[in-house]
Each structure stands twice: as structure tokens, then as C-alpha cells.
Protein backbone atom coordinates (compact mmCIF):
# COMPACT_ATOMS: atom_id res chain seq x y z
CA UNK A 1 0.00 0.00 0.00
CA UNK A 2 1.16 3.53 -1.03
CA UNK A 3 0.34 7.16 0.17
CA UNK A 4 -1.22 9.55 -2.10
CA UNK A 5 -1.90 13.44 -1.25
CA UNK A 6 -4.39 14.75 -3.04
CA UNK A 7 -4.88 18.37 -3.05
CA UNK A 8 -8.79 19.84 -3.73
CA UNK A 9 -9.03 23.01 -5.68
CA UNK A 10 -12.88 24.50 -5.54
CA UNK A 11 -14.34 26.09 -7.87
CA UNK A 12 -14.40 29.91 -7.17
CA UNK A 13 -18.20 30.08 -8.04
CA UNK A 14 -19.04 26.86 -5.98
CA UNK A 15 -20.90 26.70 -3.01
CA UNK A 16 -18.94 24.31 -1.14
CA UNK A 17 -20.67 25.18 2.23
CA UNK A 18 -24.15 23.42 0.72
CA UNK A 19 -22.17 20.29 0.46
CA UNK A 20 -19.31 19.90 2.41
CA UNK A 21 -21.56 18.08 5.25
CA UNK A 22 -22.28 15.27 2.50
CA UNK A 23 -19.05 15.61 1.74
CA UNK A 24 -17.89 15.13 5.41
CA UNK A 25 -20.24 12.28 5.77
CA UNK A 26 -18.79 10.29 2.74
CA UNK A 27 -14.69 10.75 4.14
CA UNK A 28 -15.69 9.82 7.25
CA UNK A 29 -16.84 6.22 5.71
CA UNK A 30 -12.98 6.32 4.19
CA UNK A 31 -11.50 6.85 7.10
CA UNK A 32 -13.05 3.99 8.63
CA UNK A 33 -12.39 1.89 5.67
CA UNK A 34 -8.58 3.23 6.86
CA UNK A 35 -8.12 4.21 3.02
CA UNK A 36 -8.71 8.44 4.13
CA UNK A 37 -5.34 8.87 6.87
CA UNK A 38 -6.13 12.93 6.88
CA UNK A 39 -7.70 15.64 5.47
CA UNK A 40 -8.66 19.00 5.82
CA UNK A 41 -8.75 22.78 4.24
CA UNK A 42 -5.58 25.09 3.95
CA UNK A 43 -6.01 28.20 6.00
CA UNK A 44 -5.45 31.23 4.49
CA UNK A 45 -5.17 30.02 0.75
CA UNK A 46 -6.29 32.44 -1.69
CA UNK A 47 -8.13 29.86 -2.98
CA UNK A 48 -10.64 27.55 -1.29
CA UNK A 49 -8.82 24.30 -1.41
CA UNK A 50 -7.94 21.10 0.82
CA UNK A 51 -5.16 18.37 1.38
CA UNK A 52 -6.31 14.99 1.72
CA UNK A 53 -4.30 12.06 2.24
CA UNK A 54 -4.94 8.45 1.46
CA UNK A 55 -3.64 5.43 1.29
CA UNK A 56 -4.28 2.72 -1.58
CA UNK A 57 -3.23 -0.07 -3.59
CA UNK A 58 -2.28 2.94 -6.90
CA UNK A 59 -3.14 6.05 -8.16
CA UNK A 60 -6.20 4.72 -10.41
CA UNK A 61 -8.06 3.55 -6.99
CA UNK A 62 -7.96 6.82 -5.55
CA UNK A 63 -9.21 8.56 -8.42
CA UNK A 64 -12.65 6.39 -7.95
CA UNK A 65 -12.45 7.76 -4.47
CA UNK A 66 -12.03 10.75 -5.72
CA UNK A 67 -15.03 10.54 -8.17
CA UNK A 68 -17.04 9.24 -5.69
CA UNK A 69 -16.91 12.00 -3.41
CA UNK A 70 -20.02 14.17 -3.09
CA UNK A 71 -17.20 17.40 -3.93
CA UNK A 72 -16.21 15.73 -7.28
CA UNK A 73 -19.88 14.46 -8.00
CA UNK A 74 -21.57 18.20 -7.73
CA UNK A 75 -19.00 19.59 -9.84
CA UNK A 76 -17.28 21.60 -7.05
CA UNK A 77 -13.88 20.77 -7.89
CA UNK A 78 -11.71 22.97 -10.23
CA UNK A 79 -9.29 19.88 -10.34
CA UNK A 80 -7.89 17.06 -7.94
CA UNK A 81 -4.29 16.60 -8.16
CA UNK A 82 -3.24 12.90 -6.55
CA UNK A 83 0.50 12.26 -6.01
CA UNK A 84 2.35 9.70 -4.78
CA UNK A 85 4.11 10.30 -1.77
CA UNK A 86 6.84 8.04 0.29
CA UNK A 87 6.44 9.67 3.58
CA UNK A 88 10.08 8.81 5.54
CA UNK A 89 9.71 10.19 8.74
CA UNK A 90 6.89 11.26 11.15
CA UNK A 91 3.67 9.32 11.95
CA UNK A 92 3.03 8.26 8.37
CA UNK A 93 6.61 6.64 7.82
CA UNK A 94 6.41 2.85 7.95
């Protein structure tokens, strides 16, 4: 299993407020499933925008996590950038 940080952009005409408590609801099942290890929005981005971290078998399985969530499904995302990371020290380092 691999990390992957994914950072949200939101649209700058989107009313993420109306669904981020679907959207809430539907990470909180991922981190359950233990495949969502963080998330949350940057403070004091110019942009509204979030950092999400998961961890998966490859890239292609969290992009159907991605498109799953209620954020991606409502068209509130400008984009979703997923990377690959190989965290080496700290509390995600294996």
C-alpha cells in the first residue's frame, strides 16, 4: 500500500458550504475503511482548497475515491491533483 496526497481546488463560483456536510459524511466512511489517513482545508489560501491524504493499492483507486466523493460528484472541484508520496519520517513513515 502507497500514500497519495491529493490536493482539492474548488471552484471559485461553488458553493462548497451546501455540500461539504455530505461531503464530510462520505470521508468519514474512508476513514473507517482506513483508506482516508487525513484531510482538511488550507487556512489562508487564496483559494478555497484542501489536502487529503490516502492510502491505496495505486493512483487509479484513488481517483474512484475521488469521483465518488459528493465534492467531485456536484462539480465543485476545479481539479484534484493525486500524487504519490513516500512519507520517511513522522507518523506516516512505515
Amino acid at each position: 500500500m502507497s500514500y497519495f496526497a491529493v490536493q482539492y481546488v474548488y471552484r471559485a463560483d461553488a458553493d462548497v458550504a451546501a455540500v461539504r456536510p455530505e461531503h464530510r459524511a462520505y470521508l468519514r466512511t474512508l476513514v473507517d475503511a482506513g483508506q482516508l489517513k487525513a484531510s482538511g482545508p488550507y487556512v489562508g489560501a487564496e483559494r478555497d482548497s484542501a489536502l487529503l491524504v490516502f492510502q491505496a493499492e495505486d493512483a487509479d483507486s484513488v481517483q474512484q475515491l475521488v469521483d465518488a466523493d459528493p465534492m467531485s460528484r456536484e462539480g465543485i472541484l476545479e481539479s484534484a491533483t493525486i500524487t504519490q508520496w513516500n512519507p520517511l519520517l513522522g507518523v506516516f513513515a512505515e
